[in-house]
C-alpha atoms as a PDB file:
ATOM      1  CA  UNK A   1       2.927  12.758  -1.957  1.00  0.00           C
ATOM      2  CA  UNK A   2       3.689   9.354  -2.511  1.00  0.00           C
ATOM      3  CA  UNK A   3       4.423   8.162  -5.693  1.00  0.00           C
ATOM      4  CA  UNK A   4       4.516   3.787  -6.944  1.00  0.00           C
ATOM      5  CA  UNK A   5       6.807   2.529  -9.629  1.00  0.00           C
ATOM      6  CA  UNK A   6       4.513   2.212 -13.048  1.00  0.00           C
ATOM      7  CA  UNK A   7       5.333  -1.019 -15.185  1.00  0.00           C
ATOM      8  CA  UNK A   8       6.343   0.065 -18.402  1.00  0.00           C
ATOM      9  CA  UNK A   9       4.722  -1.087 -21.556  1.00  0.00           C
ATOM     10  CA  UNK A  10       7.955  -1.936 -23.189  1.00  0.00           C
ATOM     11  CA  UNK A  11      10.539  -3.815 -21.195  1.00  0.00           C
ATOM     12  CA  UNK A  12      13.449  -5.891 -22.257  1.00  0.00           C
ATOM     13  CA  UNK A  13      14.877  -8.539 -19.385  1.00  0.00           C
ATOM     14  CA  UNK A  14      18.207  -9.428 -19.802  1.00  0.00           C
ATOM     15  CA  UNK A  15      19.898  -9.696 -16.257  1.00  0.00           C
ATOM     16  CA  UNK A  16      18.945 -12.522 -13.555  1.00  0.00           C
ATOM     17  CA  UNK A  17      17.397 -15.775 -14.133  1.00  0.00           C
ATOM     18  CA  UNK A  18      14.446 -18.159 -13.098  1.00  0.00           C
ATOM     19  CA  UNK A  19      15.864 -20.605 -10.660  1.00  0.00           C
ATOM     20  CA  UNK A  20      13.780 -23.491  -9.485  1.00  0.00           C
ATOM     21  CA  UNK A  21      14.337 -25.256  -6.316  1.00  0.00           C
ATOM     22  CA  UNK A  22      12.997 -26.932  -3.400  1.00  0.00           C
ATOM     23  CA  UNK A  23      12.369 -23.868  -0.788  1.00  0.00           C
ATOM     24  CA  UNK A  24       9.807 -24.485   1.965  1.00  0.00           C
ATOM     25  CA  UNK A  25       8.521 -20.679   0.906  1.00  0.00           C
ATOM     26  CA  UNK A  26       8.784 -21.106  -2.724  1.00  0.00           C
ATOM     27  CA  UNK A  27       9.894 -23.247  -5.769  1.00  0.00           C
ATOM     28  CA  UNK A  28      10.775 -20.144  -8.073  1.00  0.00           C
ATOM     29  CA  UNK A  29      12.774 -17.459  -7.969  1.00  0.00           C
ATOM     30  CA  UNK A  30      14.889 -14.524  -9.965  1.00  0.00           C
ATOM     31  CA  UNK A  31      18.383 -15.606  -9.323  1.00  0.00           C
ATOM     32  CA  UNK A  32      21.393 -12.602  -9.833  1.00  0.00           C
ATOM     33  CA  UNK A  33      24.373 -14.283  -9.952  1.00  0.00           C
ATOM     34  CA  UNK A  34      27.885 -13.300  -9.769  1.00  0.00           C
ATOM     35  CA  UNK A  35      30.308 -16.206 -10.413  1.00  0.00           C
ATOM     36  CA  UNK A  36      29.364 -18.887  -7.407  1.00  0.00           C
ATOM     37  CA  UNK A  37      27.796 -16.434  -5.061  1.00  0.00           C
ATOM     38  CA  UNK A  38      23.874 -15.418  -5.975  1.00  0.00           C
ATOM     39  CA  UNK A  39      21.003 -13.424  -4.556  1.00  0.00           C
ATOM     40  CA  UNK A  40      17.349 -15.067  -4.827  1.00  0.00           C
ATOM     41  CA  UNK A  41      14.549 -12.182  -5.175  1.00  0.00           C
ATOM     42  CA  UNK A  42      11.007 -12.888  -5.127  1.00  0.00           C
ATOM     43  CA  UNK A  43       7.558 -11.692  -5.147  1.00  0.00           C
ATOM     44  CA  UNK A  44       4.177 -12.353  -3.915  1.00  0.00           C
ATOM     45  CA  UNK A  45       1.736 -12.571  -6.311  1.00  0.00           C
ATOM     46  CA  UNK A  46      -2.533 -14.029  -5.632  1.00  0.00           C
ATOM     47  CA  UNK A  47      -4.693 -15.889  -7.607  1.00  0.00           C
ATOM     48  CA  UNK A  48      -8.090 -16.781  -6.638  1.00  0.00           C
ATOM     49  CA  UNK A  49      -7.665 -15.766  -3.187  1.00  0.00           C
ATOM     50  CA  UNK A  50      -4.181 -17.853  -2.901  1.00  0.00           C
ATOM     51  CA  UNK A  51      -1.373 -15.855  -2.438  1.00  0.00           C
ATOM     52  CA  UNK A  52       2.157 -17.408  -3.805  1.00  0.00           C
ATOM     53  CA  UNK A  53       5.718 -16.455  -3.729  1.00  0.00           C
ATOM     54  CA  UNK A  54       7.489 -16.964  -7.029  1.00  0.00           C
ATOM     55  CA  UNK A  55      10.355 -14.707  -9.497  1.00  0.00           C
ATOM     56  CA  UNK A  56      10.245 -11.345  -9.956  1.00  0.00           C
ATOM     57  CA  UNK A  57       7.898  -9.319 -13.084  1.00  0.00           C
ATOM     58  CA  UNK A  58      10.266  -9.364 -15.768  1.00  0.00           C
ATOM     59  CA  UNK A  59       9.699  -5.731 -15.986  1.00  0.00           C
ATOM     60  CA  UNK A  60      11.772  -5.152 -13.320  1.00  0.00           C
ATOM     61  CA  UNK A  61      14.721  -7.587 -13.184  1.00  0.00           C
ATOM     62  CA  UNK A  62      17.012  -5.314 -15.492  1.00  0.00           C
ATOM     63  CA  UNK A  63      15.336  -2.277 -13.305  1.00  0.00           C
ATOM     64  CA  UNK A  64      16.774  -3.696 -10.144  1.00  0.00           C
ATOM     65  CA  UNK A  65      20.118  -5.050 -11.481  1.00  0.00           C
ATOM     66  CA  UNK A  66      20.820  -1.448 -13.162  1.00  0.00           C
ATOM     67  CA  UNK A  67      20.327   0.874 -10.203  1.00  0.00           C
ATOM     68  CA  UNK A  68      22.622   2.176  -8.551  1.00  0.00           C
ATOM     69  CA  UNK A  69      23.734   0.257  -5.706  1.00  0.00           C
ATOM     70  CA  UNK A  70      22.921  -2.872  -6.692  1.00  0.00           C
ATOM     71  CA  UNK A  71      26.497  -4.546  -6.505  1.00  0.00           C
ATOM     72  CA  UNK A  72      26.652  -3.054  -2.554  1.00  0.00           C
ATOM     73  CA  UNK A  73      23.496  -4.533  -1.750  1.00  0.00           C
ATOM     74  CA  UNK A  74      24.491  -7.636  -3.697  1.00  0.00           C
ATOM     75  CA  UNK A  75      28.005  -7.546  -2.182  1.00  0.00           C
ATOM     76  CA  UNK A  76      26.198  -7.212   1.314  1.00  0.00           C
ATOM     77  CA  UNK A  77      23.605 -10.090   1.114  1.00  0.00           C
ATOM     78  CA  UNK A  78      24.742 -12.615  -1.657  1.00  0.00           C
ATOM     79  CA  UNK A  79      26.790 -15.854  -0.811  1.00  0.00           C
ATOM     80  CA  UNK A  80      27.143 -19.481  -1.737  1.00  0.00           C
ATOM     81  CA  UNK A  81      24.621 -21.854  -2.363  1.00  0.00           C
ATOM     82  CA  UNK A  82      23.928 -24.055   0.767  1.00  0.00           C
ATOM     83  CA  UNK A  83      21.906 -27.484  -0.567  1.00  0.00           C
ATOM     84  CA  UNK A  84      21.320 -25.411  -4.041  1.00  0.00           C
ATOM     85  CA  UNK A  85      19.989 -22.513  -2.024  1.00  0.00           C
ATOM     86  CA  UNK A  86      20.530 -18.995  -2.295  1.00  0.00           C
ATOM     87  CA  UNK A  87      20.031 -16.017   0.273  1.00  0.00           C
ATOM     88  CA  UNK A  88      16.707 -14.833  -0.566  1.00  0.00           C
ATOM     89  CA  UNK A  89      15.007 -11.332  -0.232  1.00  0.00           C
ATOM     90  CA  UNK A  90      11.830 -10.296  -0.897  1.00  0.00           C
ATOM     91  CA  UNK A  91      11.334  -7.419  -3.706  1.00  0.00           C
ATOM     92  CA  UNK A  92      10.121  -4.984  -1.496  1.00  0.00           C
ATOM     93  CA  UNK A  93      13.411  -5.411   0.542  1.00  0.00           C
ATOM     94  CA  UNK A  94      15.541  -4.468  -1.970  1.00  0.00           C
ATOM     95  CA  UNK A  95      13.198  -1.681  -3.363  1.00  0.00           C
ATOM     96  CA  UNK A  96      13.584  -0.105  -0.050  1.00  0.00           C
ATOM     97  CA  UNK A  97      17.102  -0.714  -0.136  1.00  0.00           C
ATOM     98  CA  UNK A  98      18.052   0.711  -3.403  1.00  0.00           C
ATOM     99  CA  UNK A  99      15.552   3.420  -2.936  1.00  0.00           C
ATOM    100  CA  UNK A 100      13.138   3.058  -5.881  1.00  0.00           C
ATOM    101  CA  UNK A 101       9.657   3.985  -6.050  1.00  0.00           C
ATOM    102  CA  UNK A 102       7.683   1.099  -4.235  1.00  0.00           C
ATOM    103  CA  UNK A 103       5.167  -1.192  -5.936  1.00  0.00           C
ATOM    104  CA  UNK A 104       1.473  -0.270  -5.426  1.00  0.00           C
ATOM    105  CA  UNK A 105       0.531  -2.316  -2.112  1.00  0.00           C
ATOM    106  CA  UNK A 106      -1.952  -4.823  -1.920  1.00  0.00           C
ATOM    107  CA  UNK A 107      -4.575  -5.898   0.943  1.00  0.00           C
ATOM    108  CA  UNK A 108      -3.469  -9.672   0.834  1.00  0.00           C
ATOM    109  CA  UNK A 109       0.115  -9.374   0.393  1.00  0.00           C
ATOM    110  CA  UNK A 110       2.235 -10.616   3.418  1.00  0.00           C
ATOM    111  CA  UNK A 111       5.800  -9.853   4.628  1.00  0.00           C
ATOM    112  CA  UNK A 112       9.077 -10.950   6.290  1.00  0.00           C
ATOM    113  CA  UNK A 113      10.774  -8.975   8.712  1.00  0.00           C
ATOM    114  CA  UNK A 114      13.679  -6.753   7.442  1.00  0.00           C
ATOM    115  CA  UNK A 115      16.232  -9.864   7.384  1.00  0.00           C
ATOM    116  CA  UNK A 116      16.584 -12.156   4.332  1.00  0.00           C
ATOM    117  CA  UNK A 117      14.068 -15.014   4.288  1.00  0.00           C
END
């Protein structure tokens, strides 16, 4: 049996950041950073039958930053910003990644192959 991560109905977010920018995919993002290298995570969200990528539910920002292997995967995929752009992922990359329970699936969400976007 399957089971998908349930938000909580109390949450505190206190690690990563919103970071705006000018990415042909999106304009927001959560942004971990670690000195000058960061790690842009994002999510697809709809509205009206127009599907957006923007930052991560606050719920699980200090969810992702406090697993374990966090600071691998971040060591692995972070780096420098390039024309005040980060490395992005999507959340369900890094879900998989630091095995946690996935987020319930949705019939209009898209995806990226397994690389960074």
């Amino acid at each position: 049996m399957r089971y998908k991560y349930k938000r909580p109905d109390v949450y505190v977010s206190m690690y990563g950041e919103i970071y705006s920018c000018d990415h042909p995919i999106y304009d927001r993002c959560t942004l971990y950073r670690m000195g000058d290298r960061g790690l842009a995570v994002i999510q697809q969200y709809c509205y009206k039958k127009l599907t957006y990528w923007d930052a991560v539910e606050p719920c699980l920002t200090d969810k992702l930053y406090l697993q374990p292997g966090f600071l691998d995967f971040f060591e692995k995929y972070a780096s420098f910003a390039v024309n005040g752009l980060f490395p992005t992922v999507t959340i369900r990359q890094i879900m998989w990644a630091l095995r946690l329970k996935p987020l319930p699936k949705e019939r209009w969400e898209t995806a990226f192959d397994h690389k960074p976007v």
